[in-house]
PDB file of N, CA and C in Angstrom:
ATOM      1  N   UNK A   1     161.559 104.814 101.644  1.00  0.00           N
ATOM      2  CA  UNK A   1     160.742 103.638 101.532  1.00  0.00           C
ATOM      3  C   UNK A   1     161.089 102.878 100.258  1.00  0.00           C
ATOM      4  N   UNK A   2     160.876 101.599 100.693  1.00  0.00           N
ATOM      5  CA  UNK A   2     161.390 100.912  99.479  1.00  0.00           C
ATOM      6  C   UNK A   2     160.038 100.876  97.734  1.00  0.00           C
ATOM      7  N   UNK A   3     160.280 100.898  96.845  1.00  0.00           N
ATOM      8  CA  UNK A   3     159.612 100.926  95.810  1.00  0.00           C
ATOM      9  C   UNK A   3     159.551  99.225  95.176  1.00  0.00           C
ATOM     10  N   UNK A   4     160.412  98.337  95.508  1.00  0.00           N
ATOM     11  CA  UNK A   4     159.748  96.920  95.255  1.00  0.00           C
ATOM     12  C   UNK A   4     159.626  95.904  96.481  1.00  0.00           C
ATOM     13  N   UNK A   5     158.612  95.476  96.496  1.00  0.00           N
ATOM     14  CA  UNK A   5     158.259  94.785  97.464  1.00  0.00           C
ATOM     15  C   UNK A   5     159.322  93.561  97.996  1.00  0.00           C
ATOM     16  N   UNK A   6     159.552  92.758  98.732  1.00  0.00           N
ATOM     17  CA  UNK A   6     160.477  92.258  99.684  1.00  0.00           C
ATOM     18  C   UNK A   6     160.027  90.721  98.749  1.00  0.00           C
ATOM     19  N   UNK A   7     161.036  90.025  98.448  1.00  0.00           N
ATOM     20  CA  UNK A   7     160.808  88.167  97.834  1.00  0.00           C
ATOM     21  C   UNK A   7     159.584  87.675  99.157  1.00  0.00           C
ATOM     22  N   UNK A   8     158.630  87.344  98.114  1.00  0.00           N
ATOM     23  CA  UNK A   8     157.881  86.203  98.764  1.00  0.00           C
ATOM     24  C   UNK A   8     156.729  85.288  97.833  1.00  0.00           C
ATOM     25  N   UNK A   9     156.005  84.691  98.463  1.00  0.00           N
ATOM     26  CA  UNK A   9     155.141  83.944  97.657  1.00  0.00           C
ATOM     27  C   UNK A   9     154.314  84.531  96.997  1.00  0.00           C
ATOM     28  N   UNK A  10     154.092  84.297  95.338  1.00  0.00           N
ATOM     29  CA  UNK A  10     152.969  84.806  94.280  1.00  0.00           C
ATOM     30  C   UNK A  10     151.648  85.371  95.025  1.00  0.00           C
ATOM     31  N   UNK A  11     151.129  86.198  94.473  1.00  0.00           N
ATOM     32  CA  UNK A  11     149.180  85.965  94.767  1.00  0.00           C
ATOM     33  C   UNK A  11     148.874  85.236  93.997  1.00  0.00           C
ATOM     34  N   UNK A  12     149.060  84.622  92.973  1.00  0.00           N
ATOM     35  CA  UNK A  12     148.641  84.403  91.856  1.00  0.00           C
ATOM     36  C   UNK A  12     148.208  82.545  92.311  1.00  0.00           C
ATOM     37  N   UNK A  13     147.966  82.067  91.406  1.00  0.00           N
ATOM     38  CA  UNK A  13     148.103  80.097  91.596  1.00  0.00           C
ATOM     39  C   UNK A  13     146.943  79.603  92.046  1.00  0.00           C
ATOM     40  N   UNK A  14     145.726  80.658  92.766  1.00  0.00           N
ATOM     41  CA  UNK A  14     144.272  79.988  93.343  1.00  0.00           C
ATOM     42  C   UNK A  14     143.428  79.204  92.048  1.00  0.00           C
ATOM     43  N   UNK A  15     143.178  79.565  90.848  1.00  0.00           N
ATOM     44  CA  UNK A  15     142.277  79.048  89.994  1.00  0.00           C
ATOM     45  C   UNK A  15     142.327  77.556  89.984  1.00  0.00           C
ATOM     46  N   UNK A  16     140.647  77.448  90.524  1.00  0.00           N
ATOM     47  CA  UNK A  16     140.302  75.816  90.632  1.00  0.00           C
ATOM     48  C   UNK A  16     139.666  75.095  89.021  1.00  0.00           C
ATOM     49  N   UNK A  17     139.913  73.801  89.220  1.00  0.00           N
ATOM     50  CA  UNK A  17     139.562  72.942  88.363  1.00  0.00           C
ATOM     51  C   UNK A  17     137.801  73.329  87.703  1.00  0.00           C
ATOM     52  N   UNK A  18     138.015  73.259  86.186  1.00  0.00           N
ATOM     53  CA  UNK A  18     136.304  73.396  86.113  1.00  0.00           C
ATOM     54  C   UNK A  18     135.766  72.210  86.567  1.00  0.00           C
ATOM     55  N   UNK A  19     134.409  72.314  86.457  1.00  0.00           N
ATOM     56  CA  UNK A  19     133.327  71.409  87.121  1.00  0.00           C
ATOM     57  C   UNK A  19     132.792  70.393  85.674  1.00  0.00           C
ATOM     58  N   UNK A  20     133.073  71.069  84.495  1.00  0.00           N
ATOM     59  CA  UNK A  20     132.638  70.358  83.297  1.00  0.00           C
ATOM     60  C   UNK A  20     130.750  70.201  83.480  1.00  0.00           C
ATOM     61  N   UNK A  21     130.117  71.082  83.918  1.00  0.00           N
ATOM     62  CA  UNK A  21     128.755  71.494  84.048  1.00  0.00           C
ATOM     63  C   UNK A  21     128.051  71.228  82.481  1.00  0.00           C
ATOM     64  N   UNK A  22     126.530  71.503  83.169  1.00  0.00           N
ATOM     65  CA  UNK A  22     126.113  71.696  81.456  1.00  0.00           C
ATOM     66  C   UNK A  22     125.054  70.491  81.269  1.00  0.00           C
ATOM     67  N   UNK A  23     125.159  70.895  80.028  1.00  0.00           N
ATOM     68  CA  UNK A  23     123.632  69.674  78.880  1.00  0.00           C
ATOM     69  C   UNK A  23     124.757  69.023  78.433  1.00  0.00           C
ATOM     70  N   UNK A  24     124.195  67.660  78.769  1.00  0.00           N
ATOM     71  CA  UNK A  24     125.342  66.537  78.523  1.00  0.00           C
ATOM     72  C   UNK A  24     124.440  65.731  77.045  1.00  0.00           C
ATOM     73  N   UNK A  25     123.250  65.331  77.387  1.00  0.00           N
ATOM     74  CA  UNK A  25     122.668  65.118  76.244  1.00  0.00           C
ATOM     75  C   UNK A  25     121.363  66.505  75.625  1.00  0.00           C
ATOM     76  N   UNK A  26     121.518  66.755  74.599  1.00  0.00           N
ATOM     77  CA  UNK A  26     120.583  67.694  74.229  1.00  0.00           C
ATOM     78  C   UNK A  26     118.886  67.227  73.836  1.00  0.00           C
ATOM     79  N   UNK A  27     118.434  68.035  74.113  1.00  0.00           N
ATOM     80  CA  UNK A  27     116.759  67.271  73.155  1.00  0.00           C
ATOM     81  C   UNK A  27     116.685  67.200  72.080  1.00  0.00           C
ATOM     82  N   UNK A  28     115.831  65.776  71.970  1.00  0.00           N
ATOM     83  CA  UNK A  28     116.138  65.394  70.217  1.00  0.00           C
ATOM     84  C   UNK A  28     116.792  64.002  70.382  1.00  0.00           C
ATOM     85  N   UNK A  29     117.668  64.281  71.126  1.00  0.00           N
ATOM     86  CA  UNK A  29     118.937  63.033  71.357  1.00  0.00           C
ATOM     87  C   UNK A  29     118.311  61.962  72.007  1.00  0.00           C
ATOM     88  N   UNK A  30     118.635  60.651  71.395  1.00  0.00           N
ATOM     89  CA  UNK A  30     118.380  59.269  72.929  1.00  0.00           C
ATOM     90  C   UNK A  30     119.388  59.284  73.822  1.00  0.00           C
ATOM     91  N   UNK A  31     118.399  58.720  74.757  1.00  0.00           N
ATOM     92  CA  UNK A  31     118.898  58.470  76.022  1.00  0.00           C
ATOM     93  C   UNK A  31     118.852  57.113  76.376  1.00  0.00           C
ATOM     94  N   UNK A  32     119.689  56.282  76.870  1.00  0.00           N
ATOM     95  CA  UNK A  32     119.657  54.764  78.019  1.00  0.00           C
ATOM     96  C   UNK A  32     119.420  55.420  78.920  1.00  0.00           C
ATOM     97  N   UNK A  33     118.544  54.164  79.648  1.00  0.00           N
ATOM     98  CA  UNK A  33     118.635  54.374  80.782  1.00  0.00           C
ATOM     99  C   UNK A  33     119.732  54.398  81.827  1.00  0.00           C
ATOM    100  N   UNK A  34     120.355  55.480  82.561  1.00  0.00           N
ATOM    101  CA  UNK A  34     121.243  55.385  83.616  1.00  0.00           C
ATOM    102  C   UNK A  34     121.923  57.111  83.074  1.00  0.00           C
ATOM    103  N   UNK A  35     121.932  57.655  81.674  1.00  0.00           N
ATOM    104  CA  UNK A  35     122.857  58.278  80.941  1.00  0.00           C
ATOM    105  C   UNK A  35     122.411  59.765  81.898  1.00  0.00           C
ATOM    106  N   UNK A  36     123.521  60.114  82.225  1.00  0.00           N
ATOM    107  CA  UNK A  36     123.637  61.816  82.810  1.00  0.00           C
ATOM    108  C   UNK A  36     122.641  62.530  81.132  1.00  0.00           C
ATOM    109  N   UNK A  37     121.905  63.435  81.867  1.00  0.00           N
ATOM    110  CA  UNK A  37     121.395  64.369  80.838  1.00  0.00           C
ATOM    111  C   UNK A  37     121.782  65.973  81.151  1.00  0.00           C
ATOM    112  N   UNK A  38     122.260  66.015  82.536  1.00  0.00           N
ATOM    113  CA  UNK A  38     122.353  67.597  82.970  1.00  0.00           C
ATOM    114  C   UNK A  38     123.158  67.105  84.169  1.00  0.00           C
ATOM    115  N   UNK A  39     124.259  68.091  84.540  1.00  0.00           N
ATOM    116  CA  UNK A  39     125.047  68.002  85.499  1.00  0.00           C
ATOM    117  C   UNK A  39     124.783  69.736  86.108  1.00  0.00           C
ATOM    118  N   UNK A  40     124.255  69.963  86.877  1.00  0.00           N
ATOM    119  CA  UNK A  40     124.263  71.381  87.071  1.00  0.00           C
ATOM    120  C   UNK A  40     124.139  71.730  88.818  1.00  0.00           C
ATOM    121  N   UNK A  41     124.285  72.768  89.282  1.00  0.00           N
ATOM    122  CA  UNK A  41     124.514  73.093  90.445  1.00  0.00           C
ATOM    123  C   UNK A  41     122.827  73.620  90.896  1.00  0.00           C
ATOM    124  N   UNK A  42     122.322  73.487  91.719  1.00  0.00           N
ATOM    125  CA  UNK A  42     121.121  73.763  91.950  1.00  0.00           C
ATOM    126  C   UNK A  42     120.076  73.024  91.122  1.00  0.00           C
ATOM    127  N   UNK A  43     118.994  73.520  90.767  1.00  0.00           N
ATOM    128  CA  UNK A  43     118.047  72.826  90.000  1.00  0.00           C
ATOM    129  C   UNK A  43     117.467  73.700  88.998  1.00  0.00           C
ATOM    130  N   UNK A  44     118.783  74.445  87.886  1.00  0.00           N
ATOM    131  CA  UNK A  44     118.692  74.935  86.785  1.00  0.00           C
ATOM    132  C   UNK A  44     117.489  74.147  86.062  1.00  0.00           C
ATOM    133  N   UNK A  45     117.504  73.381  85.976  1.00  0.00           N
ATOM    134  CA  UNK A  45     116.418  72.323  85.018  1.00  0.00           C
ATOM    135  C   UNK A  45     115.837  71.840  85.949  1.00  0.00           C
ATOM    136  N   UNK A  46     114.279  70.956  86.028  1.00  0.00           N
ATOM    137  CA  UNK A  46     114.121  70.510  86.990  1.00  0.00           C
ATOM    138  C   UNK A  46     113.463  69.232  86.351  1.00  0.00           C
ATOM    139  N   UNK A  47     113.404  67.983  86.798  1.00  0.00           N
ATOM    140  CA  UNK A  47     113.188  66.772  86.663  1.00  0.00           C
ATOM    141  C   UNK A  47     111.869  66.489  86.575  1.00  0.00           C
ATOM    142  N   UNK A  48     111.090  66.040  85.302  1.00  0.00           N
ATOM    143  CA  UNK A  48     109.973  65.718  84.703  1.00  0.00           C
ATOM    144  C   UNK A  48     109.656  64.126  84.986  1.00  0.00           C
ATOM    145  N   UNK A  49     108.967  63.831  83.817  1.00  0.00           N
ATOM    146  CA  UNK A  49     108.649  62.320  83.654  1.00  0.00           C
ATOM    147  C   UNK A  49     109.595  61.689  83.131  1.00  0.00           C
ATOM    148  N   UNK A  50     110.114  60.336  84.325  1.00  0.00           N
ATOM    149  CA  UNK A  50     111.164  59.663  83.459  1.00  0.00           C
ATOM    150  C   UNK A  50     112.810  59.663  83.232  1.00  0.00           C
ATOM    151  N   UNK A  51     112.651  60.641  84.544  1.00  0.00           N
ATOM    152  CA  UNK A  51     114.046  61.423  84.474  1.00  0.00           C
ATOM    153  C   UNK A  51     114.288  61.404  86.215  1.00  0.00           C
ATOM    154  N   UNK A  52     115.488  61.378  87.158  1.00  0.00           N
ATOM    155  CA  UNK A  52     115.364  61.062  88.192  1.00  0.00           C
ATOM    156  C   UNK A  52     116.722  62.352  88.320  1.00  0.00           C
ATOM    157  N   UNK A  53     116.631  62.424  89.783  1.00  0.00           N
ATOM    158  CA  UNK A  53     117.792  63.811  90.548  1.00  0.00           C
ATOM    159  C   UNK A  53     118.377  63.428  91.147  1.00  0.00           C
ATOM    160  N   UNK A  54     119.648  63.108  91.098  1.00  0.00           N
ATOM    161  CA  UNK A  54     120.610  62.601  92.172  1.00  0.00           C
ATOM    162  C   UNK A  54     120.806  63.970  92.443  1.00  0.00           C
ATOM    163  N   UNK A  55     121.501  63.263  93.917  1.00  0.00           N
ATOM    164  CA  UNK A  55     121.682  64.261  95.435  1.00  0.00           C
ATOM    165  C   UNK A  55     122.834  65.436  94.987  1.00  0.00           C
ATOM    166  N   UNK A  56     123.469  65.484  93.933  1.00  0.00           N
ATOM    167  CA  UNK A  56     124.112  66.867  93.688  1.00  0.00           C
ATOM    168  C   UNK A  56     123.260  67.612  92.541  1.00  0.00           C
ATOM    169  N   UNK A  57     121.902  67.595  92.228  1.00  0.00           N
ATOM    170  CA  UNK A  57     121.100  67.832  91.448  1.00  0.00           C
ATOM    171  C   UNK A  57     121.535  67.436  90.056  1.00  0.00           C
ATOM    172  N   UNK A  58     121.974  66.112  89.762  1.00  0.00           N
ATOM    173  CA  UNK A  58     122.494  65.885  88.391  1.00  0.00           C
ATOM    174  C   UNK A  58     120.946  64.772  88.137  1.00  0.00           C
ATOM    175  N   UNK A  59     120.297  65.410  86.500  1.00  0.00           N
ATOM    176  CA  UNK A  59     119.390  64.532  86.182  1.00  0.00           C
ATOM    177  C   UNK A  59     119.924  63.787  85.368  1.00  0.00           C
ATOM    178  N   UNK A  60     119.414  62.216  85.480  1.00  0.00           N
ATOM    179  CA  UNK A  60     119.490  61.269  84.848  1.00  0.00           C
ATOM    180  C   UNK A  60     118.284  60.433  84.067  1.00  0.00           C
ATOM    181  N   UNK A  61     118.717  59.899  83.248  1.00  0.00           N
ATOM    182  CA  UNK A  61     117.298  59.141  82.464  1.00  0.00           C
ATOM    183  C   UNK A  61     116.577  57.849  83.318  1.00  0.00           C
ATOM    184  N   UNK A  62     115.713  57.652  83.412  1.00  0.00           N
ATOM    185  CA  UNK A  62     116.023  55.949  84.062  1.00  0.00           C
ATOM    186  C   UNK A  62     114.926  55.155  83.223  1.00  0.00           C
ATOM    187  N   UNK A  63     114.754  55.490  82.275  1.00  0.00           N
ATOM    188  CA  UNK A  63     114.037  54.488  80.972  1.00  0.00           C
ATOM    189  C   UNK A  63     115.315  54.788  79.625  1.00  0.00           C
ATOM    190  N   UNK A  64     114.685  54.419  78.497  1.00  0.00           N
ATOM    191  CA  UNK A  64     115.502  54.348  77.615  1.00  0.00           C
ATOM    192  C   UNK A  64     114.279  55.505  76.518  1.00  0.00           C
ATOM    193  N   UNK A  65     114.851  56.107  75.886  1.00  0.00           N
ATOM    194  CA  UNK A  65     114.087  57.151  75.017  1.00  0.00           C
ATOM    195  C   UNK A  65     114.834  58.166  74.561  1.00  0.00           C
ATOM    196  N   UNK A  66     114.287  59.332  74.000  1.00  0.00           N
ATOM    197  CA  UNK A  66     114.191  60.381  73.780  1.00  0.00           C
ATOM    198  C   UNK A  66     114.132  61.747  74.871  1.00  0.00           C
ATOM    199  N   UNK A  67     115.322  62.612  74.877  1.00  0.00           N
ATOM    200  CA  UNK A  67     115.272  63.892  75.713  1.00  0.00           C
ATOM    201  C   UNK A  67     114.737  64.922  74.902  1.00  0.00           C
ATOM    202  N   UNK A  68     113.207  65.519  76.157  1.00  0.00           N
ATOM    203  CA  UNK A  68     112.701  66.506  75.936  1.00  0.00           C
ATOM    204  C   UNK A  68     113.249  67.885  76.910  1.00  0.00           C
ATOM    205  N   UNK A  69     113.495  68.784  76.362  1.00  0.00           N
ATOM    206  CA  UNK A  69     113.738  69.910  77.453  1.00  0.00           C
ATOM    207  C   UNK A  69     112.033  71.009  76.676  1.00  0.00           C
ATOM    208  N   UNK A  70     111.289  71.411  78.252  1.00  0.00           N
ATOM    209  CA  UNK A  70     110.208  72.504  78.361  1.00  0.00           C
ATOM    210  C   UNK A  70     109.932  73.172  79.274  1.00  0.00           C
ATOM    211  N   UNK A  71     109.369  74.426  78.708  1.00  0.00           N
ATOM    212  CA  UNK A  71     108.898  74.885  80.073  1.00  0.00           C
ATOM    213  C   UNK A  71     107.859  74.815  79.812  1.00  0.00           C
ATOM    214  N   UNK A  72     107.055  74.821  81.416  1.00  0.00           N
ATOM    215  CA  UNK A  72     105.499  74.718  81.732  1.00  0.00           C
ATOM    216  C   UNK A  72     105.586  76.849  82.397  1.00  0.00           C
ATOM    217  N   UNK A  73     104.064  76.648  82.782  1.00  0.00           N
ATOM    218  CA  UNK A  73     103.104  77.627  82.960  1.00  0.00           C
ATOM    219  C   UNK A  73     104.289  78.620  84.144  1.00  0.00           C
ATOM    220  N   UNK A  74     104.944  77.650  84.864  1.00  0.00           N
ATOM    221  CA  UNK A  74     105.726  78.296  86.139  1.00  0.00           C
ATOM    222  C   UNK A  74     107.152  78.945  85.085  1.00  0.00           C
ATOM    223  N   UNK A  75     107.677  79.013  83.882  1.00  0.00           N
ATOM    224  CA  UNK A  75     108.794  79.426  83.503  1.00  0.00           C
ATOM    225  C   UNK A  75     110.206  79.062  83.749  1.00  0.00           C
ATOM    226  N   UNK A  76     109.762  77.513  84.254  1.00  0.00           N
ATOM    227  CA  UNK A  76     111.034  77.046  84.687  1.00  0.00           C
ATOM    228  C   UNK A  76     111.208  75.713  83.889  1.00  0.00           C
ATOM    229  N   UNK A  77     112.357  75.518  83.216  1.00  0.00           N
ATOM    230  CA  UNK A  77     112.580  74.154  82.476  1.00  0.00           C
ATOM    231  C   UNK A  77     112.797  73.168  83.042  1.00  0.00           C
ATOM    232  N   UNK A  78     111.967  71.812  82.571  1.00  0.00           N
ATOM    233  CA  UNK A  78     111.951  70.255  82.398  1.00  0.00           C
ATOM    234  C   UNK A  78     111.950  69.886  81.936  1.00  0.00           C
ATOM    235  N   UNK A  79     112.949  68.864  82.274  1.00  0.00           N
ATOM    236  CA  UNK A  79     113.372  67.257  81.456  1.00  0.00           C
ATOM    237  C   UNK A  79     112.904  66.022  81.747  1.00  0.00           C
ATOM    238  N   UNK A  80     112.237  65.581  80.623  1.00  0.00           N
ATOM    239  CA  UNK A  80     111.927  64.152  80.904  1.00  0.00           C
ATOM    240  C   UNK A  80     112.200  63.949  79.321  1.00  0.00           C
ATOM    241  N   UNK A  81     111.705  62.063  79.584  1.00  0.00           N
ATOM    242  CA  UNK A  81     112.262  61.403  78.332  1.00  0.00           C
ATOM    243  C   UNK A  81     111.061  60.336  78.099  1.00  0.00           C
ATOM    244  N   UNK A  82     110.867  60.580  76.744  1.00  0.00           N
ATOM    245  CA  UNK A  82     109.999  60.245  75.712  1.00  0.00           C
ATOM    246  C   UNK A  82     110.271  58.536  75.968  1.00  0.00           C
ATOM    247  N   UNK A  83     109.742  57.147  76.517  1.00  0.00           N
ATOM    248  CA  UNK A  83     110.109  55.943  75.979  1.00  0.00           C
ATOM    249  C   UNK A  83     110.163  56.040  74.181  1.00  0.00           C
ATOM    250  N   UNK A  84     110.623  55.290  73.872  1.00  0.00           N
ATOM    251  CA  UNK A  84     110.788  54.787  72.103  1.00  0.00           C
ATOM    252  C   UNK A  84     109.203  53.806  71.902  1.00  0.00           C
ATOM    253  N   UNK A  85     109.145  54.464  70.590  1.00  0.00           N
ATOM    254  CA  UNK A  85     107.389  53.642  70.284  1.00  0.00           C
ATOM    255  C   UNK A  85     108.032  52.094  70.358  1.00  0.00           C
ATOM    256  N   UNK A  86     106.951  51.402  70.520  1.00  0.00           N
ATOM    257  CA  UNK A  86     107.668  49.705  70.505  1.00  0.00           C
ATOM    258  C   UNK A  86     107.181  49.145  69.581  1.00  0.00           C
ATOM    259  N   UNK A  87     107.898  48.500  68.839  1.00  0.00           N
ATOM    260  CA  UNK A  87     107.912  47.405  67.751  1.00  0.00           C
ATOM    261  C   UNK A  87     106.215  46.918  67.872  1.00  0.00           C
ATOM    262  N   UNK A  88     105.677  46.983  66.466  1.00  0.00           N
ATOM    263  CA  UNK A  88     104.291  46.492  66.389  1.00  0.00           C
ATOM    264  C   UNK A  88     104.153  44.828  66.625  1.00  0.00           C
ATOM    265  N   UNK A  89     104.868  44.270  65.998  1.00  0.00           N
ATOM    266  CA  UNK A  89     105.248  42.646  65.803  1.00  0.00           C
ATOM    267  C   UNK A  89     105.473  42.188  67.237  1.00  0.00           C
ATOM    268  N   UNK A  90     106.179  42.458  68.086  1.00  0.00           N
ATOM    269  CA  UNK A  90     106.219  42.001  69.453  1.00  0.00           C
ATOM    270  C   UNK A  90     104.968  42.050  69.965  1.00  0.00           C
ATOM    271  N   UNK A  91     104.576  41.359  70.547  1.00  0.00           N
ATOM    272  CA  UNK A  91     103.321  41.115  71.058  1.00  0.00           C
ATOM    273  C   UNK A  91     103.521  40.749  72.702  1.00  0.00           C
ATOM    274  N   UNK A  92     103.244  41.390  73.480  1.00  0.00           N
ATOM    275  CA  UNK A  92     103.860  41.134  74.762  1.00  0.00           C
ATOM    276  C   UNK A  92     102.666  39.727  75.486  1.00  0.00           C
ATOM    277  N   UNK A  93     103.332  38.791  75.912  1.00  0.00           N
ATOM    278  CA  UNK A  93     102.947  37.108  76.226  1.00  0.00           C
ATOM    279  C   UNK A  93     101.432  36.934  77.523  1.00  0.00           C
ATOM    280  N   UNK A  94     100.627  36.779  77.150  1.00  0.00           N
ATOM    281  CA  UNK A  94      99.824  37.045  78.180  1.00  0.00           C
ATOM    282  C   UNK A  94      99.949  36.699  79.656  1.00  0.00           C
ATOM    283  N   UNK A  95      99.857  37.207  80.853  1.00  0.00           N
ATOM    284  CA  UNK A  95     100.689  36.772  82.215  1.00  0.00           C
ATOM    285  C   UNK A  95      99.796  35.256  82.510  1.00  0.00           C
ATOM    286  N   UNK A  96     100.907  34.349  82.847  1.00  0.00           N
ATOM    287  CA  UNK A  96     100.631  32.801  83.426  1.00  0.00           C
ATOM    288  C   UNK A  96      99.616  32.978  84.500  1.00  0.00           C
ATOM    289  N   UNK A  97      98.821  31.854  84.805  1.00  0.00           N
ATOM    290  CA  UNK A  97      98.242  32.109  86.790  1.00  0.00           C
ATOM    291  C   UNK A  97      98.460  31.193  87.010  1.00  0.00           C
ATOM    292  N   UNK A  98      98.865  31.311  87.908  1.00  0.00           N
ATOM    293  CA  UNK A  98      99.453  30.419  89.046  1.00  0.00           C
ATOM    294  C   UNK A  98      98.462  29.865  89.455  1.00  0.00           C
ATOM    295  N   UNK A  99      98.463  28.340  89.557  1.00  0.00           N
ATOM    296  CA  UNK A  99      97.532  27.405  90.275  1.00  0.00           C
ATOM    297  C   UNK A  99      97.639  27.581  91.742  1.00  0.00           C
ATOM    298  N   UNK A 100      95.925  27.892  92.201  1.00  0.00           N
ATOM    299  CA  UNK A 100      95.567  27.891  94.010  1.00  0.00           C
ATOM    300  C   UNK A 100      95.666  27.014  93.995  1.00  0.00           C
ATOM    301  N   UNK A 101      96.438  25.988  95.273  1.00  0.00           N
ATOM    302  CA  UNK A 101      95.964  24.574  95.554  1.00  0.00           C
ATOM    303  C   UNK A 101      94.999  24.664  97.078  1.00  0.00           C
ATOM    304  N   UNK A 102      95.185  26.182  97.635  1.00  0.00           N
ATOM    305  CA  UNK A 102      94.705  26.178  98.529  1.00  0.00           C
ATOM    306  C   UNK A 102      92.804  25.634  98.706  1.00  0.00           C
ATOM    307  N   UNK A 103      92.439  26.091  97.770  1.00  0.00           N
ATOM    308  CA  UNK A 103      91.090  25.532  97.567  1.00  0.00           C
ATOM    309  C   UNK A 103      90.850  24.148  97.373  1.00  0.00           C
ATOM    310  N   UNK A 104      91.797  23.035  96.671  1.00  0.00           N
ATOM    311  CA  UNK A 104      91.845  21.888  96.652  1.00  0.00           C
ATOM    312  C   UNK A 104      91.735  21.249  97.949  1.00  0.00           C
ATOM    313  N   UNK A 105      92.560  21.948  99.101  1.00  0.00           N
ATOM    314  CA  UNK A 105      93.131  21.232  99.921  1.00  0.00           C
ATOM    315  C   UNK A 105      91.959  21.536 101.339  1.00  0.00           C
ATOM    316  N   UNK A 106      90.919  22.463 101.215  1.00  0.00           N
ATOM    317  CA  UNK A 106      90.129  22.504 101.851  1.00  0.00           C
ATOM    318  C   UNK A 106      88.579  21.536 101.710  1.00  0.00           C
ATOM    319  N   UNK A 107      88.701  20.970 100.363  1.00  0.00           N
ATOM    320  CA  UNK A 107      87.314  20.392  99.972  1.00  0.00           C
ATOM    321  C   UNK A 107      88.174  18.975  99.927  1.00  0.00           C
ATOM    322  N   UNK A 108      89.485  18.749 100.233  1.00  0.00           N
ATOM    323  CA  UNK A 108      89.693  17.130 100.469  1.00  0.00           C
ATOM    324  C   UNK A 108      89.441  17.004 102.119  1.00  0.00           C
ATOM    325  N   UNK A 109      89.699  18.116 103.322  1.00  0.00           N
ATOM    326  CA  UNK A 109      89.613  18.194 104.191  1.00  0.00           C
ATOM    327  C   UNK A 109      88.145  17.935 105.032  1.00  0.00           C
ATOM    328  N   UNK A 110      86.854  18.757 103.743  1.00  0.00           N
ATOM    329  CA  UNK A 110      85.981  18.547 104.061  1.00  0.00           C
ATOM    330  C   UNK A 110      85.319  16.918 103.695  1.00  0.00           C
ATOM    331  N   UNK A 111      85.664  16.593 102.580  1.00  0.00           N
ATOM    332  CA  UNK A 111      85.450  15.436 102.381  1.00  0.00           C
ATOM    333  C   UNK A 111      85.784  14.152 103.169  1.00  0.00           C
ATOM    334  N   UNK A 112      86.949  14.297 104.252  1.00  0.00           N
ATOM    335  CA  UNK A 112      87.558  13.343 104.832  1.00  0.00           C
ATOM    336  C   UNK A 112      86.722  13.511 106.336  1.00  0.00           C
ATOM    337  N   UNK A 113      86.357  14.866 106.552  1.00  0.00           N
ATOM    338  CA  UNK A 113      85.404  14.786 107.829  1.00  0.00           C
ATOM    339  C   UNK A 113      83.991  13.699 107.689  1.00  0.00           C
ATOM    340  N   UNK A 114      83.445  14.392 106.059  1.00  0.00           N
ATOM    341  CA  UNK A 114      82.243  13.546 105.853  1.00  0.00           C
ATOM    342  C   UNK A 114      82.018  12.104 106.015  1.00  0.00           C
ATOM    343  N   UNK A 115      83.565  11.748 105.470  1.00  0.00           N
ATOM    344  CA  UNK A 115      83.827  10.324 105.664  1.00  0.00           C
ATOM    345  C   UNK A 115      83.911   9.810 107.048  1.00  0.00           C
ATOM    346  N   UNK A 116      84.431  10.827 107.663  1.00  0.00           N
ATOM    347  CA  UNK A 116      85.444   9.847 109.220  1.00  0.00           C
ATOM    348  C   UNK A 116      83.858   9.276 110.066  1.00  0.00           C
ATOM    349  N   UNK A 117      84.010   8.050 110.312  1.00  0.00           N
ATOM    350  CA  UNK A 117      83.297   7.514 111.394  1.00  0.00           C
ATOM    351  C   UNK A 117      82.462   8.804 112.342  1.00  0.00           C
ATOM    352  N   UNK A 118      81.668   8.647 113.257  1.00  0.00           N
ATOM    353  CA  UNK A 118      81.626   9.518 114.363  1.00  0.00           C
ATOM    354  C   UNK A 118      81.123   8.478 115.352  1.00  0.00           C
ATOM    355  N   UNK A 119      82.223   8.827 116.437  1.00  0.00           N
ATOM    356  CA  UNK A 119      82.245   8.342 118.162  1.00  0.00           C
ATOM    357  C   UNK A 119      80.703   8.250 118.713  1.00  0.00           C
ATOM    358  N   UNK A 120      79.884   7.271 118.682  1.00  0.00           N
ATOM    359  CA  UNK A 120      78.871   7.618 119.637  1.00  0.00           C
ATOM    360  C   UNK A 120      79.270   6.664 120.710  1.00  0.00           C
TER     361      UNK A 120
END
């Protein structure tokens, strides 16, 4: 029997590409809104306030703030993100209202009946 095996193709050559997984931003850190915070397979972390799960379980921010990582009572960690306190001096503009004309246009209607002649 022979003692070295016959020429053919390696076993060797399968090792796939990493995935580059992981805490992309840490807590502590800001976040924009849109910024990957966790790229992970399953739902290692799971998505808090402020923080959204795309369909390969990667969380993302979707405000602008601060990343918190915690666990609650169940022992499983969440991420959400803190908004940023806002500037005292900005004063946000009180909302416009929009003029009803619909009410105008019913008391000229009634007024024009009061007026119109009547047929005897």
């Amino acid at each position: 029997m022979a003692h070295k095996k016959g020429a053919g193709s390696s076993k060797n050559g399968r090792e796939s590409h990493s995935k580059r997984l992981g805490i992309k931003i840490f807590g502590g850190q800001d976040a924009i809104a849109g910024n990957i915070i966790v790229r992970q397979r399953g739902t290692k972390h799971h998505p808090d306030k402020n923080v959204g799960l795309g369909k390969d379980h990667t969380i993302f921010a979707m405000i602008d703030g601060k990343v918190v990582f915690k666990k609650k009572a169940d022992n499983k960690s969440y991420v959400s993100v803190i908004p940023f306190a806002q500037p005292e001096t900005v004063e946000a503009a009180p909302a416009a209202k929009k003029e009803v004309k619909v009410a105008a246009v019913k008391k000229e209607t009634k007024a024009a009946k009061a007026e119109a002649p009547v047929a005897e």
